[in-house]
Protein backbone atom coordinates (compact mmCIF):
# COMPACT_ATOMS: atom_id res chain seq x y z
CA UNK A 1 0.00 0.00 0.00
CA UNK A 2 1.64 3.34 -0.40
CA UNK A 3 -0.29 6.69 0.60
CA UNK A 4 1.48 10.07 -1.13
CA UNK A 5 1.21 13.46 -0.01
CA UNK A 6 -0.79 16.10 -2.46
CA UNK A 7 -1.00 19.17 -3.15
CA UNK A 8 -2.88 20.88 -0.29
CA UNK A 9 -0.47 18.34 2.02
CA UNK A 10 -3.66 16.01 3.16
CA UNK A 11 -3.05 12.11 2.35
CA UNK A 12 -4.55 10.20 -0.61
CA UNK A 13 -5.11 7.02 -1.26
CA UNK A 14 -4.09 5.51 -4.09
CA UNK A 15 -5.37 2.27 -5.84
CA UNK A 16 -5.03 -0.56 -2.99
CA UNK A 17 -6.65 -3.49 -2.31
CA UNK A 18 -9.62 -4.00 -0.40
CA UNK A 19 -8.22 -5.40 2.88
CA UNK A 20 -5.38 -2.49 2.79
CA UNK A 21 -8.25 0.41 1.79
CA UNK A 22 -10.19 -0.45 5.04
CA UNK A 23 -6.54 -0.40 7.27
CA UNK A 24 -5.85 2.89 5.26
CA UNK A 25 -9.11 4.73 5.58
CA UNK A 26 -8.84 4.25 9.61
CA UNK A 27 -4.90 5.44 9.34
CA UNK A 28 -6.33 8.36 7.39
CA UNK A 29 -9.37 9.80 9.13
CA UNK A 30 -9.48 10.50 12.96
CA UNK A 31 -10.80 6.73 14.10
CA UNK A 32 -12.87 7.83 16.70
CA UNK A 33 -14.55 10.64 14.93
CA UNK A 34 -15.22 8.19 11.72
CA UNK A 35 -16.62 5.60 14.67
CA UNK A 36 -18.80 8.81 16.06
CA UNK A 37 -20.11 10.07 12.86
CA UNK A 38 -21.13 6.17 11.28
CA UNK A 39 -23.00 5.72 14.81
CA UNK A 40 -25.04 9.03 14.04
CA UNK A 41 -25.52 7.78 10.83
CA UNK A 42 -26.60 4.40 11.66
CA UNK A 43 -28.92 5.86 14.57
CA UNK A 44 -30.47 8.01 12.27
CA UNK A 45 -31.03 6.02 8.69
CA UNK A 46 -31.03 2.50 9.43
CA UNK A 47 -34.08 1.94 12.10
CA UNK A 48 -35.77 4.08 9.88
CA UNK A 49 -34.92 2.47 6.08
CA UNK A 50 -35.66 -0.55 8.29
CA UNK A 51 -39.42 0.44 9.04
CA UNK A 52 -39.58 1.65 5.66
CA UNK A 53 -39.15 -2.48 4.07
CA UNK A 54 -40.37 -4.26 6.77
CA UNK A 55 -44.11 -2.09 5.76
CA UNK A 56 -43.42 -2.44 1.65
CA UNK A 57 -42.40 -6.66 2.91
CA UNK A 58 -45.90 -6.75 5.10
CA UNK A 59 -47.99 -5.49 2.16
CA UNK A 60 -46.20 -7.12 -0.66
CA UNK A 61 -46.87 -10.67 1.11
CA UNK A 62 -49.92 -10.51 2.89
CA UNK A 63 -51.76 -11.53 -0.36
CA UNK A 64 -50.22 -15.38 1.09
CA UNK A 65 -51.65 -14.98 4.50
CA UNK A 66 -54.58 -13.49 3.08
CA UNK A 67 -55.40 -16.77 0.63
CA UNK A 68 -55.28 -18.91 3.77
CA UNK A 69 -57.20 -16.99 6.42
CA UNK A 70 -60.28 -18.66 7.67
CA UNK A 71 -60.31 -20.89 5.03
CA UNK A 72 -61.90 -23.29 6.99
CA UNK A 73 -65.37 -21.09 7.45
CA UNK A 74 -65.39 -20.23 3.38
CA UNK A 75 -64.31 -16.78 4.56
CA UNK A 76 -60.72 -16.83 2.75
CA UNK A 77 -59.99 -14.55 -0.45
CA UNK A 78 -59.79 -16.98 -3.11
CA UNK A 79 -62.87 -18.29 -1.56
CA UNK A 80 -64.56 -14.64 -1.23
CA UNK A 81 -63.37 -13.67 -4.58
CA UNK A 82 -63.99 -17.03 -6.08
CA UNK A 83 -60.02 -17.00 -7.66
CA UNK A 84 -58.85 -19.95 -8.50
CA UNK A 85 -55.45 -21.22 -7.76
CA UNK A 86 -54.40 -20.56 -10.99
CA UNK A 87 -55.70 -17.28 -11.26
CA UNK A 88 -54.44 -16.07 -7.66
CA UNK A 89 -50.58 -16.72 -9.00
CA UNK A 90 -51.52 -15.05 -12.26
CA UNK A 91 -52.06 -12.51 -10.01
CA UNK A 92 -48.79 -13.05 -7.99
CA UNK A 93 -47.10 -13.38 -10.84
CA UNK A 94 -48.31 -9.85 -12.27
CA UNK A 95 -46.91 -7.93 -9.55
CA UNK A 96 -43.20 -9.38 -10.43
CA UNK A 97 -43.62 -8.09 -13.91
CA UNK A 98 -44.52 -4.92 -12.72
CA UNK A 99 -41.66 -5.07 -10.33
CA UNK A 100 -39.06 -6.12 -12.83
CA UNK A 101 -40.20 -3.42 -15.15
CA UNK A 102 -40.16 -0.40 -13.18
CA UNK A 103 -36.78 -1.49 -11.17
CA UNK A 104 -34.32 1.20 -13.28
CA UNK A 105 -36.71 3.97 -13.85
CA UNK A 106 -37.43 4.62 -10.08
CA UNK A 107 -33.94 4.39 -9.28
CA UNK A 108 -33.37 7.22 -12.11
CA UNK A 109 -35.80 9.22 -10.29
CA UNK A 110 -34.89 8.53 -7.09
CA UNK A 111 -31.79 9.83 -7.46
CA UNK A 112 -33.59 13.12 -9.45
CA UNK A 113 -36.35 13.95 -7.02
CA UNK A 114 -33.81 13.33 -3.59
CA UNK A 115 -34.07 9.76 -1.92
CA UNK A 116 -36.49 11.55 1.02
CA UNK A 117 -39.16 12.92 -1.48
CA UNK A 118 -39.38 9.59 -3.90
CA UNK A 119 -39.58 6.84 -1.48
CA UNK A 120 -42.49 9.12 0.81
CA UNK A 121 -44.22 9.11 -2.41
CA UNK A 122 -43.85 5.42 -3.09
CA UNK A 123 -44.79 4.33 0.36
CA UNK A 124 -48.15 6.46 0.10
CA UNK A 125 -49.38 5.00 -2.97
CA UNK A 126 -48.54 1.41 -2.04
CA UNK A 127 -50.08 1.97 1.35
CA UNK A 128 -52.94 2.94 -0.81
CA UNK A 129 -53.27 0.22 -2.90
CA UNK A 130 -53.02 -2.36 -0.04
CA UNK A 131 -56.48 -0.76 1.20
CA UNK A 132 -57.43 -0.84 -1.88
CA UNK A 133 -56.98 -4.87 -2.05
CA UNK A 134 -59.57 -5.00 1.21
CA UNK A 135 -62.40 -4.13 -1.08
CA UNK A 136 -61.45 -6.28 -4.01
CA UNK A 137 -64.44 -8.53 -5.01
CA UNK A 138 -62.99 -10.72 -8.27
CA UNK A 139 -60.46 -11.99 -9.84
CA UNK A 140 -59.64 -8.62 -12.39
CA UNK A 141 -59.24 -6.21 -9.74
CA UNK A 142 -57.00 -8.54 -7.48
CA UNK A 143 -54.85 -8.21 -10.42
CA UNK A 144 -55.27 -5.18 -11.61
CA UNK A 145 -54.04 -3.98 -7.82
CA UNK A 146 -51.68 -6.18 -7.35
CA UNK A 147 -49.98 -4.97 -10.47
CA UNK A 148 -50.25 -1.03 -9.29
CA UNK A 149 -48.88 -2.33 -6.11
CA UNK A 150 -45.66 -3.97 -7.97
CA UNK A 151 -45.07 -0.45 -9.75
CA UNK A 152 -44.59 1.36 -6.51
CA UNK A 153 -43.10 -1.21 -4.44
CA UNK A 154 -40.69 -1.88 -7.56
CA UNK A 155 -38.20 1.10 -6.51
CA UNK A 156 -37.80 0.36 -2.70
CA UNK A 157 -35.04 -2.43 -2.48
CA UNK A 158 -32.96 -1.22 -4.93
CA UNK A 159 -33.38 2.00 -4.06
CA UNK A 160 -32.76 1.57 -0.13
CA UNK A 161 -29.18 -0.32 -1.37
CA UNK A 162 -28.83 2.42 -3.93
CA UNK A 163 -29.17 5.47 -1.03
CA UNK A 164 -27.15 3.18 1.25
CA UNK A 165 -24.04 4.09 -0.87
CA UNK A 166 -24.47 7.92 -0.73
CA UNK A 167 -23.64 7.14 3.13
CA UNK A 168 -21.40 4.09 3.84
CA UNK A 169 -17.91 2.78 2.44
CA UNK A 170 -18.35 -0.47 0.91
CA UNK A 171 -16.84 -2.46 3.60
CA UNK A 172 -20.01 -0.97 5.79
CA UNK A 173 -23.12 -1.61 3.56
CA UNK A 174 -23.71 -5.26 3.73
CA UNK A 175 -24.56 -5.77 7.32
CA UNK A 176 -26.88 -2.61 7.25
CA UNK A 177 -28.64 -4.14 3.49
CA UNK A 178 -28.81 -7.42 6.27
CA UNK A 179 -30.60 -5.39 8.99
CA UNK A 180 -32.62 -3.81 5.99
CA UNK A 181 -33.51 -6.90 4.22
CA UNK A 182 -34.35 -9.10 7.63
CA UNK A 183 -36.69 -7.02 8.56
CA UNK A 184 -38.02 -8.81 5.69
CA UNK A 185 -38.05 -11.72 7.87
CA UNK A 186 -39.40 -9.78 10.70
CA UNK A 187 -42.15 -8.65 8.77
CA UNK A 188 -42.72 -12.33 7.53
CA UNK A 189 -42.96 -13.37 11.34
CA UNK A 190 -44.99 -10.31 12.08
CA UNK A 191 -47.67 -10.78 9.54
CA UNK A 192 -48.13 -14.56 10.68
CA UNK A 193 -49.02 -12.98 14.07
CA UNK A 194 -51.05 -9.64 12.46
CA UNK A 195 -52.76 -12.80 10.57
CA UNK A 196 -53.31 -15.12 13.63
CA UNK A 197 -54.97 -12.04 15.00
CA UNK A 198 -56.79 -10.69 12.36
CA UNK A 199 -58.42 -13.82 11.77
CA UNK A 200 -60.78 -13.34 14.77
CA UNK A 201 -62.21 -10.38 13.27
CA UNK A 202 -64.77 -12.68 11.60
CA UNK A 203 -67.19 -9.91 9.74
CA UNK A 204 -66.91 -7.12 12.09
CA UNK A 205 -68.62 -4.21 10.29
CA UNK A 206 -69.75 -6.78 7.65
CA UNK A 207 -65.89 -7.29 6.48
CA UNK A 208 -64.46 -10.76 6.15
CA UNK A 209 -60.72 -11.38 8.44
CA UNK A 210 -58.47 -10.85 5.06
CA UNK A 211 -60.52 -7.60 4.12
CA UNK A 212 -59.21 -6.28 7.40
CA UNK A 213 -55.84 -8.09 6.98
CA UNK A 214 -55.24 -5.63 3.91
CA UNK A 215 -56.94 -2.58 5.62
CA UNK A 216 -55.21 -2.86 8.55
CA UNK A 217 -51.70 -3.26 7.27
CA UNK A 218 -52.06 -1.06 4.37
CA UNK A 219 -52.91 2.54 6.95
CA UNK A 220 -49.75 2.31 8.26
CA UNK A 221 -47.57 2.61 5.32
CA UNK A 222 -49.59 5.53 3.94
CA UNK A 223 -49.45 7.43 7.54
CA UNK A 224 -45.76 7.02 7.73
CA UNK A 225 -45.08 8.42 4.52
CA UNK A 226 -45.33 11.69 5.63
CA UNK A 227 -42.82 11.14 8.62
CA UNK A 228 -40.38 9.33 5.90
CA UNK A 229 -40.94 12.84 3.96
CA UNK A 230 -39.19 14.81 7.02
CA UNK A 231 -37.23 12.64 8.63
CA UNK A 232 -35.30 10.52 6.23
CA UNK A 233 -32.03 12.41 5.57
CA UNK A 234 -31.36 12.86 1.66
CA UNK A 235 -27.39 13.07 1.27
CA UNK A 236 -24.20 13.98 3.82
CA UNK A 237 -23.70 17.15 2.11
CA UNK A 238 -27.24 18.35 3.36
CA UNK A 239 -27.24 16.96 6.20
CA UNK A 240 -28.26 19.92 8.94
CA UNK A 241 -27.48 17.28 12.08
CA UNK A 242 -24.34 16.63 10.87
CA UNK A 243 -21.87 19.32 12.28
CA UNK A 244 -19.50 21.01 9.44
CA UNK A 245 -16.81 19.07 10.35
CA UNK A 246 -19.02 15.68 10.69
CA UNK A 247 -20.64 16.43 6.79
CA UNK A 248 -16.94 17.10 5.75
CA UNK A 249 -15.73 14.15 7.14
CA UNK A 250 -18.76 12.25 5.49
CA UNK A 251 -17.99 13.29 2.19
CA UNK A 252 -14.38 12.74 1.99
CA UNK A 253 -14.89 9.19 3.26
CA UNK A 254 -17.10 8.50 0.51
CA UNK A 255 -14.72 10.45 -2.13
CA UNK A 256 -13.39 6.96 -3.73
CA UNK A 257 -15.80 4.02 -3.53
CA UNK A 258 -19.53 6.25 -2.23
CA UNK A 259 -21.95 7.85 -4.41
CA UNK A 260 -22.70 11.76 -4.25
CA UNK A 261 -25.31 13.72 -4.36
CA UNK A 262 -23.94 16.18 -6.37
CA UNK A 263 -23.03 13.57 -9.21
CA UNK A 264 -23.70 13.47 -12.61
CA UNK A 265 -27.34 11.84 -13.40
CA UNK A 266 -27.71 8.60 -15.31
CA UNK A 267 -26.41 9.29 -19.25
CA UNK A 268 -26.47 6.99 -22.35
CA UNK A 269 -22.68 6.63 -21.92
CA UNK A 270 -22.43 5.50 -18.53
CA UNK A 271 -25.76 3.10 -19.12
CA UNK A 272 -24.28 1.58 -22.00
CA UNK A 273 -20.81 0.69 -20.83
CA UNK A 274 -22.97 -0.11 -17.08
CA UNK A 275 -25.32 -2.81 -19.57
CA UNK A 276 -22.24 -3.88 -21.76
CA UNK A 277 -20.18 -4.99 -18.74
CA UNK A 278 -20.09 -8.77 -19.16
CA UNK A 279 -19.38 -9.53 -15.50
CA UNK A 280 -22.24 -7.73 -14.05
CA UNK A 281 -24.09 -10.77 -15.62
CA UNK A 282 -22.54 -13.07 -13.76
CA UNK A 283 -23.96 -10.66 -10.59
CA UNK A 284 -27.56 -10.73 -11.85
CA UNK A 285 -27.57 -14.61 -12.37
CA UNK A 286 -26.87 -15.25 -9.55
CA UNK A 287 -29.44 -12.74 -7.81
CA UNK A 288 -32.26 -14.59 -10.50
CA UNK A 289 -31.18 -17.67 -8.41
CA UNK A 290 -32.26 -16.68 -5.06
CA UNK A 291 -35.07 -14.68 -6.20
CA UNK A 292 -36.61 -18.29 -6.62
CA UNK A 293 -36.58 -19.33 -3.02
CA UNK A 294 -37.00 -15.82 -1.94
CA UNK A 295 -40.37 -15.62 -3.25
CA UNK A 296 -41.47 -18.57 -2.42
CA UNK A 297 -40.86 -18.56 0.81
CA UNK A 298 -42.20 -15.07 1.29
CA UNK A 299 -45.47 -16.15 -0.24
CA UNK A 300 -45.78 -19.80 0.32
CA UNK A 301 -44.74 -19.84 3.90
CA UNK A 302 -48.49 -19.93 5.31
CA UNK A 303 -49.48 -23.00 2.09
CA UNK A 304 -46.62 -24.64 3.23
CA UNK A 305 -47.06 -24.95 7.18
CA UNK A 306 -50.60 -25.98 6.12
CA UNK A 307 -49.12 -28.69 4.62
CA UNK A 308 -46.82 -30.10 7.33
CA UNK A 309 -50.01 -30.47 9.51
CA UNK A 310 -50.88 -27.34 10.88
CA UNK A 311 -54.82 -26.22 9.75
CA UNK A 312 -56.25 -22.78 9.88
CA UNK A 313 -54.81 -20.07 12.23
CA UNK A 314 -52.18 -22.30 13.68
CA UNK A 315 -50.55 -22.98 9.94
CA UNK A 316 -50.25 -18.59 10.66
CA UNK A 317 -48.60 -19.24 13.65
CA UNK A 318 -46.09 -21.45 12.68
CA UNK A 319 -44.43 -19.32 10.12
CA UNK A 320 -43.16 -17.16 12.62
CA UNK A 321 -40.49 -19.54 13.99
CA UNK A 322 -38.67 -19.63 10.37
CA UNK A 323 -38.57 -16.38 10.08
CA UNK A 324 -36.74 -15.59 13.28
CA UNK A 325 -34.67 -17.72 12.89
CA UNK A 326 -33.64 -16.42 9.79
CA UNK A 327 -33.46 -12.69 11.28
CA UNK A 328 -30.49 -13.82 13.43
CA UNK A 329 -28.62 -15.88 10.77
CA UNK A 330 -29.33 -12.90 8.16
CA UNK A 331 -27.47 -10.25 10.29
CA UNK A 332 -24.51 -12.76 11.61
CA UNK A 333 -23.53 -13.55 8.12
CA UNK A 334 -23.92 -10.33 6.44
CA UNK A 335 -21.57 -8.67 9.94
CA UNK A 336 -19.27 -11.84 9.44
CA UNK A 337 -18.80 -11.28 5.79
CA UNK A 338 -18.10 -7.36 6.55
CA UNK A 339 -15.70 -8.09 8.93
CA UNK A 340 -13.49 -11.03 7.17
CA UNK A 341 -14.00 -8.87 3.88
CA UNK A 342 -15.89 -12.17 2.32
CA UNK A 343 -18.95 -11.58 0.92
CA UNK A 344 -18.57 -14.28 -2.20
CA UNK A 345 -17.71 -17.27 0.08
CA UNK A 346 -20.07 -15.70 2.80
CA UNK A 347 -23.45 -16.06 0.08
CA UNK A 348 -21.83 -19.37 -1.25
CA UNK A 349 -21.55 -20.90 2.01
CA UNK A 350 -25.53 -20.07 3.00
CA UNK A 351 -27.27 -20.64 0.17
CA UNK A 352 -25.15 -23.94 0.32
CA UNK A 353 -26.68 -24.23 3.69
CA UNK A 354 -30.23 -23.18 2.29
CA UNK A 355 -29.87 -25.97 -0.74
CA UNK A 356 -29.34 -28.63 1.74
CA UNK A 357 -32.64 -27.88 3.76
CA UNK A 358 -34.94 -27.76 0.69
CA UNK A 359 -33.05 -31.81 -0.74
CA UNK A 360 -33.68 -32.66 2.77
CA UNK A 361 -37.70 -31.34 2.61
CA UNK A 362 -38.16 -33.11 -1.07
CA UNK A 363 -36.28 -36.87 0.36
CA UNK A 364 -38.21 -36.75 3.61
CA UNK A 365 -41.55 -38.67 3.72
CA UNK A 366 -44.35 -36.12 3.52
CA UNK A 367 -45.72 -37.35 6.55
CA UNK A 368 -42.26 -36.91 8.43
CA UNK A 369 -43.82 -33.33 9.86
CA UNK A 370 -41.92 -32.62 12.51
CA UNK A 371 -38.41 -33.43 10.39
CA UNK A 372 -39.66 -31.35 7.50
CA UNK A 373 -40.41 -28.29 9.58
CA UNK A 374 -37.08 -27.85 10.75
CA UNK A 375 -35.79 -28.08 7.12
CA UNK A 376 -37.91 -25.28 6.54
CA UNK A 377 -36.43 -23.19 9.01
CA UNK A 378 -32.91 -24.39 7.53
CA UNK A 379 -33.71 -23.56 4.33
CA UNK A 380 -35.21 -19.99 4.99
CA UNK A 381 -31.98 -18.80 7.17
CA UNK A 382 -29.82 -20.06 4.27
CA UNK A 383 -31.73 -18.73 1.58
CA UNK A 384 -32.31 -15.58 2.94
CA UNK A 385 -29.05 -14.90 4.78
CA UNK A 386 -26.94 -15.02 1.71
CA UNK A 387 -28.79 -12.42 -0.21
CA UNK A 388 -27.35 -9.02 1.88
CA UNK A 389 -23.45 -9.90 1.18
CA UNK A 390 -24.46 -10.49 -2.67
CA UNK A 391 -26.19 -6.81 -2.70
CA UNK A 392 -23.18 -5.70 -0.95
CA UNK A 393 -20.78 -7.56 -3.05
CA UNK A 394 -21.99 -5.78 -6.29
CA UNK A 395 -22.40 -2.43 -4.63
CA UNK A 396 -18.82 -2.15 -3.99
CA UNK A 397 -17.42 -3.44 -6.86
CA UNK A 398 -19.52 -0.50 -8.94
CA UNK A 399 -17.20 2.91 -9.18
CA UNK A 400 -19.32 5.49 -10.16
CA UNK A 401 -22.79 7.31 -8.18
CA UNK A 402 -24.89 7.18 -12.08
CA UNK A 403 -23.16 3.11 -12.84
CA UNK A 404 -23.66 2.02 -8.81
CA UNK A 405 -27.43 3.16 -9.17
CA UNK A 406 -28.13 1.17 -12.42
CA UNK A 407 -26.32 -1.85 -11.98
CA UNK A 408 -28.22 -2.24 -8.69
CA UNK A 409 -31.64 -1.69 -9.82
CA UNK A 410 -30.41 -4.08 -12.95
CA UNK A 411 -29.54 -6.50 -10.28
CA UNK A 412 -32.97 -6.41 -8.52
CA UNK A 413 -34.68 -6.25 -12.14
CA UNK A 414 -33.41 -9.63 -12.96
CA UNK A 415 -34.41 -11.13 -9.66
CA UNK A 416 -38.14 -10.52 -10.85
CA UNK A 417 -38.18 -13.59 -13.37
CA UNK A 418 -36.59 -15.64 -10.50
CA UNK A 419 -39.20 -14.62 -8.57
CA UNK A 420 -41.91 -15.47 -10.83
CA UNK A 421 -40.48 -19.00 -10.93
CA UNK A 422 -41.13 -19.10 -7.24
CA UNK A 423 -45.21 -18.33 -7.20
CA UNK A 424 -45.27 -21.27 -10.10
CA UNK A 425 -43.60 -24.27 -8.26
CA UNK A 426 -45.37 -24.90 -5.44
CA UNK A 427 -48.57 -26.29 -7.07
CA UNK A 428 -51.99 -27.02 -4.90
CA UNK A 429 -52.16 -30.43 -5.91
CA UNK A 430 -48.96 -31.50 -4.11
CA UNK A 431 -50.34 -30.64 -0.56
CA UNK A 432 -50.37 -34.42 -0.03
CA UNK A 433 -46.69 -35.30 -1.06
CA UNK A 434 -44.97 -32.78 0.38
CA UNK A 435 -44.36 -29.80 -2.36
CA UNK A 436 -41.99 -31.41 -3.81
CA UNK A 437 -41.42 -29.59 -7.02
CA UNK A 438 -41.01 -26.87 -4.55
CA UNK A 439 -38.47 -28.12 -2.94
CA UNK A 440 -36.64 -29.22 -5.88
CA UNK A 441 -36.64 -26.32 -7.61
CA UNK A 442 -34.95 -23.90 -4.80
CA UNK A 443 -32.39 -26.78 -4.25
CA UNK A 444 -30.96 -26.29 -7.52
CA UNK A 445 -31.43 -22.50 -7.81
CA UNK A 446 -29.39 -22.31 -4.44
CA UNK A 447 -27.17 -24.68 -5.71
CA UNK A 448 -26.51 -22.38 -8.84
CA UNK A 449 -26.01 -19.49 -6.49
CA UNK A 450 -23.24 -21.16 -4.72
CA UNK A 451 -21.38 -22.58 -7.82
CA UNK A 452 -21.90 -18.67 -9.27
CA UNK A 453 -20.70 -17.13 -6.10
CA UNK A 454 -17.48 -19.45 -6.08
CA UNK A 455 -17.02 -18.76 -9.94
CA UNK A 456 -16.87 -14.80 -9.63
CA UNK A 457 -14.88 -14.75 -7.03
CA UNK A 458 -11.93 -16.50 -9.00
CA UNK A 459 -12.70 -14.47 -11.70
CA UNK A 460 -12.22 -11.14 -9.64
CA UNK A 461 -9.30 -12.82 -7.71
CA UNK A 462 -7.52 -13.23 -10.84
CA UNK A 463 -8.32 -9.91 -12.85
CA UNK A 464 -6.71 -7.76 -9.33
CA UNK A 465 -3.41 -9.99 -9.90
CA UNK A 466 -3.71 -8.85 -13.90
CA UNK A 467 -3.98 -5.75 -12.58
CA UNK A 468 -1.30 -5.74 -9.98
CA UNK A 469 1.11 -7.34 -12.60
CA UNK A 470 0.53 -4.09 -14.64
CA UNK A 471 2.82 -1.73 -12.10
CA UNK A 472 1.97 0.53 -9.86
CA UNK A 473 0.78 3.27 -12.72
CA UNK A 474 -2.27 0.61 -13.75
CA UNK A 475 -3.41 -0.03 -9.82
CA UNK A 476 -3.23 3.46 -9.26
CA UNK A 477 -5.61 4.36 -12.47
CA UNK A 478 -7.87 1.19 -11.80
CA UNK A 479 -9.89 0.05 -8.88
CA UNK A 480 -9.59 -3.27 -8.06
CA UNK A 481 -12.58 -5.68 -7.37
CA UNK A 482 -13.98 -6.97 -4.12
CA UNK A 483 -14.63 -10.59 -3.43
């Protein structure tokens, strides 16, 4: 590592590795004013980014709760709606396309209309159309919703891991995308309690248990939008809580591997060589593979409890334990793959961990309950505890604010068609055996996701030594890649 002295006198860093960059930037800045300031920061964004997905995660998978609830009494909403199971994952399936589709545009404007002002605006109109699934009464309108609902929820992941770099180095982002994302998981043990308890609200005011299900969880993500308005802080350089020194300090952290607010918008020049990059491929392949068992998970949970045994408000119930599970394994790994610097053989490792729950849920007798719920809970840590180092894997290895916001939302886009491969595989029909196809299917999509992992990590291992082997003029021109 070697660190020169400019013009003004201050130290720069020149083109390093990643291990030496984090040793460097802690040589370089004041250690326990950089400690101070990413405390503020954390104190002040995360909880609150937090709140902000587990709301968008409780609306976006209630439709699963909602297809189970009451069931039992005729009172459910494919019973209430008279959907058929092919027609309620049409409509599953229609908010992914939505999703997938308007992925890159809202991180365009996101960046445009200041991170604060887009995401209030997204939470609003998804908290509306949530409410607006309450009074659905057929088939067309579930859909037609459910596809509004995908266009505004479309921009928050992305977007969350897209603000995330206008704030944190990228050996910092992937245990606060874990904290983001497992709220995820919270919200998917939350809503199995919300469910549990919404289900005794058996036609109060006339309504059936999933009408309120959608009401009730839909008011608070429209009333929060104004606080997200206010409260959510836009970029360092604006910050008024910061102190002058504290916002200077931000920004010159940031000033190699961060995004700015002040950059350059998204241009054809940048999106082209952004699209063109072969490797980023690799990246979204491998997000298409969890996307699989992501979804299905998120929306399948309740069917498949209800299959292992557990009927009517108790098949709720049980979905909670996977879930929290999952929330502690999620933010070990993604602080564990921070730490060591390891985010490849971090994702590689769980979804290895997540394959090897869902082979053990297809071989087990489908009458071997017990045994196959606690390969569910296996295969929901693994699968969803590898997804915050891959986010954080591809954030850092992007170098510009207009490139990082693309690729991401790129990243996300292609985990839409993954996901819509996860609403088709775990068919009605195989209640009795087990879900097998299920089961199957996220094996080998995890599977893919570790073999990808492993791949692209050789890959970048051997284009830094390229680059090293170039001199000291080529490592100091070009960034070398993270693994």
């Amino acid at each position: 590592m070697s660190i020169q002295e400019d013009v003004g006198g201050e130290k720069s860093l020149e083109k390093i590795s990643d291990n030496e960059r984090v040793d460097a930037l802690e040589d370089h800045f004041d250690p326990v004013a950089t400690k101070k300031l990413v405390l503020k920061q954390d104190l002040r964004i995360v909880p609150l980014a937090a709140a902000i997905y587990l709301l968008c995660y409780l609306d976006r998978s209630n439709i699963g709760n909602a297809k189970t609830l009451n069931a039992s009494e005729g009172e459910s909403l494919l019973q209430q709606t008279k959907m058929t199971n092919y027609e309620y994952t049409i409509a599953l399936m229609v908010f992914l396309v939505a999703y997938a589709v308007f992925e890159v545009p809202s991180n365009y404007f996101l960046k445009k209309f200041k991170p604060s002002r887009w995401i209030s605006f997204l939470m609003f109109s998804w908290g509306a159309c949530t409410i607006g699934l309450g009074g659905a009464q057929n088939y067309a309108t579930v859909t037609a919703v459910r596809f509004l609902l995908g266009m505004f929820e479309a921009g928050l992941f992305p977007g969350l891991v897209y603000y995330l770099t206008f704030w944190y180095c990228a050996q910092e982002r992937s245990i606060r995308v874990a904290i983001i994302l497992a709220s995820a998981t919270l919200a998917g043990a939350f809503g199995g309690a919300i469910a549990y308890g919404v289900g005794h609200m058996k036609m109060v005011q006339g309504l059936a248990a999933w009408r309120w299900l959608f009401i009730l969880e839909g008011i608070p993500s429209c009333v929060s939008s104004v606080a997200v308005w206010f409260l959510l802080p836009d970029y360092p350089e604006e910050a008024s809580w910061l102190t002058t020194s504290e916002r200077e300090l931000a920004v010159a952290r940031l000033e190699r591997e961060g995004s700015k607010g002040d950059a350059p918008s998204l241009n054809w020049e940048i999106a082209k060589a952004t699209i063109l990059d072969a490797r980023l491929l690799v990246h979204y392949i491998i997000y298409f593979g969890i996307s699989a068992p992501f979804s299905s998970l998120s929306l399948f949970t309740p069917t498949i409890t209800a299959g292992l045994g557990y009927e009517n408000l108790q098949a709720q119930l049980m979905t909670i334990p996977p879930y929290a599970v999952a929330y502690v394994v999620s933010i070990a790994t993604a602080w564990s793959s921070d730490h060591f610097n390891a985010r490849a053989l971090h994702s590689a490792a769980l979804s290895t961990v997540g394959a090897v729950g869902f082979l053990a849920s297809a071989l087990l007798p489908a009458g071997s309950y017990n045994a196959r719920y606690g390969c569910l809970i296996v295969a929901a840590s693994g699968a969803f505890s590898c997804i915050p180092p891959l986010l954080g894997w591809l954030s850092s290895n992007m170098h510009s604010t207009a490139a990082a916001g693309l690729a991401i939302a790129l990243n996300v886009s292609w985990g839409a068609p993954g996901q819509i491969v996860g609403v088709w595989i775990y068919k009605a029909d195989e209640k009795e055996k087990g879900y097998p196809t299920g089961h199957y299917v996220n094996f080998g999509m995890l599977l893919m996701v570790a073999i990808g992992c492993v791949g692209l990590r050789f890959y970048y291992q051997w284009r830094n030594k390229r680059i090293r082997s170039l001199g000291p003029d080529a490592t100091g021109a070009v960034r070398e890649f993270s693994y």
